[in-house]
N, C-alpha and C. Protein backbone atom coordinates (compact mmCIF):
# COMPACT_ATOMS: atom_id res chain seq x y z
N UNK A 1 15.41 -8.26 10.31
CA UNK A 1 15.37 -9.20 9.21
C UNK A 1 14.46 -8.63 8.12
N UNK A 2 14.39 -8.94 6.87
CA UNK A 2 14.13 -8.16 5.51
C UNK A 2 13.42 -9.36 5.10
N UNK A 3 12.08 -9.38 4.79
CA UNK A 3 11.87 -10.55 4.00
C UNK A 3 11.55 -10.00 2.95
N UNK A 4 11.47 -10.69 1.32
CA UNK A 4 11.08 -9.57 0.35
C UNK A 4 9.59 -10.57 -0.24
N UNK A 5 8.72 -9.88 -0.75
CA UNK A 5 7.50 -9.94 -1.33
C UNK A 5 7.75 -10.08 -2.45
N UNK A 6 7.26 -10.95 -3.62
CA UNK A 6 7.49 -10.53 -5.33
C UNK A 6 6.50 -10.00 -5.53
N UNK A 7 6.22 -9.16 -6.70
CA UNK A 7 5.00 -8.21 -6.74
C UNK A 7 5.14 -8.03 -8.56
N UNK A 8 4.15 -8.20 -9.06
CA UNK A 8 4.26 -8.27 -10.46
C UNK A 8 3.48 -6.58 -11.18
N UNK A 9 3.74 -6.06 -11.82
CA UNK A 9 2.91 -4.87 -12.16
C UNK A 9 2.10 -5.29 -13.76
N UNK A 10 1.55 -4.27 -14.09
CA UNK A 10 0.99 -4.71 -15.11
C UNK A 10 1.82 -4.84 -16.35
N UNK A 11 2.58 -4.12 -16.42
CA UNK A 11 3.72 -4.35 -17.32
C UNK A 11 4.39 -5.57 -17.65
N UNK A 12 4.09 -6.33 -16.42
CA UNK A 12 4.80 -7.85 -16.70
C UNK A 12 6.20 -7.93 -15.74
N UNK A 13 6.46 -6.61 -15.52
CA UNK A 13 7.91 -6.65 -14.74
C UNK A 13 8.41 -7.15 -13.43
N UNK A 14 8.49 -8.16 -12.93
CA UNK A 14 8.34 -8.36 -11.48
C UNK A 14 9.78 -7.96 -10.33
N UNK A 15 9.06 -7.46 -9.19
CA UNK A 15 10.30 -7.17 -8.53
C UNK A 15 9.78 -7.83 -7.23
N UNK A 16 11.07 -7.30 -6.36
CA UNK A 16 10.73 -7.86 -4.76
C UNK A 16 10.48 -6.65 -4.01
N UNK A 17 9.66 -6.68 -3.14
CA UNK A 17 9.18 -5.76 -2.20
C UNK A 17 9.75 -5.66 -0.98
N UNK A 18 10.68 -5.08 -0.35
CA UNK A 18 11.22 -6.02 1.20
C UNK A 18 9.77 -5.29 2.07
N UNK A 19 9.53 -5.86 3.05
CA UNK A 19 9.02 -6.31 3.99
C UNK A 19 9.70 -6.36 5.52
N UNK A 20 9.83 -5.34 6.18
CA UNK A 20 10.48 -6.04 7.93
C UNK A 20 9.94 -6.13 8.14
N UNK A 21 10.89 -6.74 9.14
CA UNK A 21 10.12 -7.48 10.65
C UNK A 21 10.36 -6.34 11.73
N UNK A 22 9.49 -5.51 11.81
CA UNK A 22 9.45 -4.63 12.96
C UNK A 22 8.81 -4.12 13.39
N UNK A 23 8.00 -3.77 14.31
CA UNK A 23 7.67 -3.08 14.84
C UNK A 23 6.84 -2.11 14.06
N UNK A 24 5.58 -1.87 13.86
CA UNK A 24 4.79 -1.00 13.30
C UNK A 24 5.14 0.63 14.09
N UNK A 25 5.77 1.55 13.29
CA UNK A 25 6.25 2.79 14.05
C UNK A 25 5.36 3.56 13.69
N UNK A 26 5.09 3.44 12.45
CA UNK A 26 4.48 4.60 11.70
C UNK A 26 3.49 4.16 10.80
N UNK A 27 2.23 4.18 10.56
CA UNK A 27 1.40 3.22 9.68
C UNK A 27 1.69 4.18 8.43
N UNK A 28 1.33 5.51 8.71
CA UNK A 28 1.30 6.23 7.46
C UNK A 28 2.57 5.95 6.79
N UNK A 29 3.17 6.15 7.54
CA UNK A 29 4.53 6.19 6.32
C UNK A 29 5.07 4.71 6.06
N UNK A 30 4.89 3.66 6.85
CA UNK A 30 4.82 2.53 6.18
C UNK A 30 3.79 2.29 4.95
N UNK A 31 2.61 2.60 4.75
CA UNK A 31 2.23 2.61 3.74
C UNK A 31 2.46 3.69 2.68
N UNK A 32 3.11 4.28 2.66
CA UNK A 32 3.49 4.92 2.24
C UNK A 32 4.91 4.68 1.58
N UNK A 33 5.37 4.14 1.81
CA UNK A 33 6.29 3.52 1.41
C UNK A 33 6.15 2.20 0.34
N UNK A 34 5.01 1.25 0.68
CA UNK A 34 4.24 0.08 -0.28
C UNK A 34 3.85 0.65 -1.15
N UNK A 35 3.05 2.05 -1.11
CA UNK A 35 2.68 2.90 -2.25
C UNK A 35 4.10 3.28 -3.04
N UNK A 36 5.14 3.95 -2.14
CA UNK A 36 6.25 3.92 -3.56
C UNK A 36 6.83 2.88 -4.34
N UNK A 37 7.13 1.88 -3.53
CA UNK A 37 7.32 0.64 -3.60
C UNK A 37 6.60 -0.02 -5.24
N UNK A 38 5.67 -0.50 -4.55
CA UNK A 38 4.44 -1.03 -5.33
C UNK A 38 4.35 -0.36 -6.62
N UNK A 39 3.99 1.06 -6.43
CA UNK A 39 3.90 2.08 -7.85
C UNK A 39 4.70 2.45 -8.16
N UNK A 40 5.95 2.16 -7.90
CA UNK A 40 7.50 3.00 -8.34
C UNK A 40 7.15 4.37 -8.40
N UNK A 41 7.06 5.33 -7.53
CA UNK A 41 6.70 6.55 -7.68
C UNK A 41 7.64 7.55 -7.59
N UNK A 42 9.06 6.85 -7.28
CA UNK A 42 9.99 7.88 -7.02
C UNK A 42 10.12 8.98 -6.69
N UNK A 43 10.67 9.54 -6.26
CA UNK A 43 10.79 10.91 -5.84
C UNK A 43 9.40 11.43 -5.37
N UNK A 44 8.34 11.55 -5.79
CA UNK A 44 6.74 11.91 -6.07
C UNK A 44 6.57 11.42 -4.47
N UNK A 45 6.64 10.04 -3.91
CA UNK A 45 6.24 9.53 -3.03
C UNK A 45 6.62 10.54 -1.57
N UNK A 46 7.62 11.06 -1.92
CA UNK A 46 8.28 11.90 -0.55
C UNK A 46 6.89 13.05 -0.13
N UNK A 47 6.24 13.33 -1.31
CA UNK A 47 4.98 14.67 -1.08
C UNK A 47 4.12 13.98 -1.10
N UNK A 48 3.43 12.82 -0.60
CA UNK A 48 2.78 12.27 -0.45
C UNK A 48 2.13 12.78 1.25
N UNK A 49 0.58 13.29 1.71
CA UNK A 49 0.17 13.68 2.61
C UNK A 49 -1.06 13.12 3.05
N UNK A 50 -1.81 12.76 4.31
CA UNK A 50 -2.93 11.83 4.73
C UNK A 50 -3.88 12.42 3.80
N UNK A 51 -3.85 13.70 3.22
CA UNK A 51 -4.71 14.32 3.07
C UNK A 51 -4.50 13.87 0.98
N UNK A 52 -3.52 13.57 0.81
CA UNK A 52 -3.07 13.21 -1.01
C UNK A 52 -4.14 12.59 -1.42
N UNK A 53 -4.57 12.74 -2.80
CA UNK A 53 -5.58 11.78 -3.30
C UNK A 53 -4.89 10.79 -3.72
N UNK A 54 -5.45 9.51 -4.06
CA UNK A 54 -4.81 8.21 -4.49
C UNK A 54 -5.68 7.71 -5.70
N UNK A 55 -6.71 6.98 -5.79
CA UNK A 55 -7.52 6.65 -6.89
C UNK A 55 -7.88 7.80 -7.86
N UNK A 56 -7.48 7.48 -8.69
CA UNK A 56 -8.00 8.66 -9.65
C UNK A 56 -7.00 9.87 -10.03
N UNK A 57 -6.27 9.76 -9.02
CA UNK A 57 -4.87 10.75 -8.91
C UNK A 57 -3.83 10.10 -9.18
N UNK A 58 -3.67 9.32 -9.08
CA UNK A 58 -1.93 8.60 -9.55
C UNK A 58 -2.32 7.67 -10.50
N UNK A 59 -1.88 7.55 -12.24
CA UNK A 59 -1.91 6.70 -12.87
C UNK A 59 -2.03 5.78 -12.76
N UNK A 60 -0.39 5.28 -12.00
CA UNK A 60 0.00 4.18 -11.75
C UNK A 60 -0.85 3.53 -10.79
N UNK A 61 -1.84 3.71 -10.35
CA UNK A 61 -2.94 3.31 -9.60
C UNK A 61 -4.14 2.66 -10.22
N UNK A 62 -3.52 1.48 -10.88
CA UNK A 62 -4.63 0.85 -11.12
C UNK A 62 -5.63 -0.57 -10.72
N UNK A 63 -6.41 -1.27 -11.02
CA UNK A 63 -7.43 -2.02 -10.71
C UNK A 63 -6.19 -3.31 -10.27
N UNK A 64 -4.99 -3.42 -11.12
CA UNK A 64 -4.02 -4.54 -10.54
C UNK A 64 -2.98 -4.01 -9.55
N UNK A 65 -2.81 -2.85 -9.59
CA UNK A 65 -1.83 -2.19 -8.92
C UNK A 65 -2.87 -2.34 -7.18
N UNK A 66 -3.91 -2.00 -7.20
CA UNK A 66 -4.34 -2.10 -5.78
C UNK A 66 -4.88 -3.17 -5.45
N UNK A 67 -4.67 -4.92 -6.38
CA UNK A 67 -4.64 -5.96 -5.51
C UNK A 67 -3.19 -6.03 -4.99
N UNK A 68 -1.86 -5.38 -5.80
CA UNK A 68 -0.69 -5.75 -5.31
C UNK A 68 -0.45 -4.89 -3.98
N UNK A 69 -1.11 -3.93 -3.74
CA UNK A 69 -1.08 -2.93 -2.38
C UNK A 69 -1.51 -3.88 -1.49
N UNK A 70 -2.56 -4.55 -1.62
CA UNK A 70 -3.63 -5.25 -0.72
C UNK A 70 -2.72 -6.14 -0.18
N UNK A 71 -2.27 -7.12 -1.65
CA UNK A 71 -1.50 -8.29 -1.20
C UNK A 71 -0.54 -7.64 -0.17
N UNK A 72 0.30 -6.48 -0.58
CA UNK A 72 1.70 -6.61 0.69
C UNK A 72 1.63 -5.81 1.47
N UNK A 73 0.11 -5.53 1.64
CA UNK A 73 -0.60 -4.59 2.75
C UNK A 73 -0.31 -5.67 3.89
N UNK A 74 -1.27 -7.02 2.87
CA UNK A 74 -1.51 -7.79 4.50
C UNK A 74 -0.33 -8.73 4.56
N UNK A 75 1.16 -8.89 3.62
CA UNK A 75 2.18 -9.74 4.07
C UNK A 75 2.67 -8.50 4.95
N UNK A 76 2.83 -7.47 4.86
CA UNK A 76 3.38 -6.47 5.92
C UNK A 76 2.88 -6.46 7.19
N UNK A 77 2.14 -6.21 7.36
CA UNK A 77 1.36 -5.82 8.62
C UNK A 77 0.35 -6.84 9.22
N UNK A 78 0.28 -8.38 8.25
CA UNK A 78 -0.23 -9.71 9.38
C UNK A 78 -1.56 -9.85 9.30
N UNK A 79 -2.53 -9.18 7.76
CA UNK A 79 -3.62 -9.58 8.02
C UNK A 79 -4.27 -9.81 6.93
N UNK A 80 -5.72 -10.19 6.91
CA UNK A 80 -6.17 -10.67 5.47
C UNK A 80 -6.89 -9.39 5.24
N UNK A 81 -7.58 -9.68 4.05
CA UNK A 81 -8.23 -8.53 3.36
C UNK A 81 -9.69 -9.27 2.41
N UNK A 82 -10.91 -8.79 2.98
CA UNK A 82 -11.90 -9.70 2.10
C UNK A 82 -12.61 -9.09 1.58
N UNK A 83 -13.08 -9.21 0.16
CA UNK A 83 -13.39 -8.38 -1.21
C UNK A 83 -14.90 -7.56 -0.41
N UNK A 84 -15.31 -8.00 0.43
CA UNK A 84 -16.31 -6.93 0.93
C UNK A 84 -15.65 -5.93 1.70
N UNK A 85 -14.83 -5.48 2.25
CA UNK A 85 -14.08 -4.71 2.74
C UNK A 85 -13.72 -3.97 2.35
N UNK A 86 -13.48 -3.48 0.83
CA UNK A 86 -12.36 -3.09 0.10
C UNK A 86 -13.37 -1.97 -0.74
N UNK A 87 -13.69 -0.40 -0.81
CA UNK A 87 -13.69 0.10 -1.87
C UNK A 87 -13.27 0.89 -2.57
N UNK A 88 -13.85 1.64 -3.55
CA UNK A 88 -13.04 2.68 -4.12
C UNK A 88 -12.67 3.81 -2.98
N UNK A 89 -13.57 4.03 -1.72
CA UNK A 89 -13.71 5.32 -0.96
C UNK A 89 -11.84 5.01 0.04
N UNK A 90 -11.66 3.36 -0.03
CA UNK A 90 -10.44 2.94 1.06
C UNK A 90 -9.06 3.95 0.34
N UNK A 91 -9.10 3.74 -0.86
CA UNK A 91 -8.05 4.26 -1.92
C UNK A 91 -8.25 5.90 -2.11
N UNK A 92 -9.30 6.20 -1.22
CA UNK A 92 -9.32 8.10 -1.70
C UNK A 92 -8.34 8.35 -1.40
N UNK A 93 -7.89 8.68 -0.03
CA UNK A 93 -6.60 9.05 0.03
C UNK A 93 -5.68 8.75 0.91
N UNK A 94 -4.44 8.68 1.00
CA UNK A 94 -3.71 8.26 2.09
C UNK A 94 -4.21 7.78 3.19
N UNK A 95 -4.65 9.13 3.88
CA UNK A 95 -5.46 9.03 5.25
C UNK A 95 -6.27 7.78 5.57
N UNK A 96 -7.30 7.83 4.03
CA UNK A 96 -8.41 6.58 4.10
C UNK A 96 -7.74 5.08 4.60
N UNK A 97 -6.76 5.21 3.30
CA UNK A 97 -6.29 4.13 3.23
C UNK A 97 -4.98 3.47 4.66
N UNK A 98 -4.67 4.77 4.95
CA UNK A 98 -4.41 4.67 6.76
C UNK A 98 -4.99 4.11 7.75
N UNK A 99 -6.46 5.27 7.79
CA UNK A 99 -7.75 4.47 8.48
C UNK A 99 -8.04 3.36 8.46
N UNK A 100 -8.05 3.01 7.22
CA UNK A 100 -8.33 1.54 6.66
C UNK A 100 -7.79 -0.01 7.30
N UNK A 101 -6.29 0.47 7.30
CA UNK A 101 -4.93 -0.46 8.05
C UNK A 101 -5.39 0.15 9.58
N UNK A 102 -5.19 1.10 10.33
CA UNK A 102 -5.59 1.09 11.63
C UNK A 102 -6.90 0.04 11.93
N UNK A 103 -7.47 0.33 11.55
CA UNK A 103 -8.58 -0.49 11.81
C UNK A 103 -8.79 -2.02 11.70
N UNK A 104 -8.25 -2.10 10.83
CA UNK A 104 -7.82 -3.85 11.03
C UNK A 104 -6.66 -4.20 11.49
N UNK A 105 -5.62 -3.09 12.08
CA UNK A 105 -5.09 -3.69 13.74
C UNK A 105 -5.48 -3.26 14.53
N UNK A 106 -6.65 -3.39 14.55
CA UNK A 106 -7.06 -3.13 15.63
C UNK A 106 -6.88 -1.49 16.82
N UNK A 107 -6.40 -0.57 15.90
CA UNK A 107 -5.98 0.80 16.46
C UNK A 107 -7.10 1.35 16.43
């Protein structure tokens, strides 16, 4: 089943995000995927590595763009997210931001 997320960018443009229901296979590349998603990164997103920078490295990465990560971080994967938790170091890079989601399931 597909549920979809609306997700607004700064542009004003809003789309839907789908969301399954399945089974966490792969964290990296599920987030990795919210990152193309989320940032429309097209094509770009495929060279995306644990090791990629994120803040500071992708434009489209900004101060609204990573509450909309957050938000369908935690409609994806079932959890909250609280503003002490969250910093610039979570967004360094993939990996971090991997680490980041492992850790609040508990992996």
């Amino acid at each position: 089943m597909v549920h979809r997320h609306q997700c607004a960018t700064d542009s004003g443009y809003t789309f839907r995000l789908p969301i399954l229901d399945a089974p966490f296979m792969n964290t990296t590349q599920d987030i990795k995927n919210l990152l193309a998603l989320t940032l429309q990164l097209g094509p770009r997103a495929g060279s995306l590595t644990p090791d990629s920078p994120l803040l500071g490295a992708l434009p489209e990465l900004d101060s609204m763009a990573v509450v909309t990560i957050l938000t369908a971080m935690e409609e994806h994967f079932g959890f909250s997210v609280d503003d002490d938790e969250i910093s610039a170091d979570t967004f360094e890079t993939l990996g971090t931001l991997t680490a980041f989601v492992d850790q609040k399931l508990g992996g």
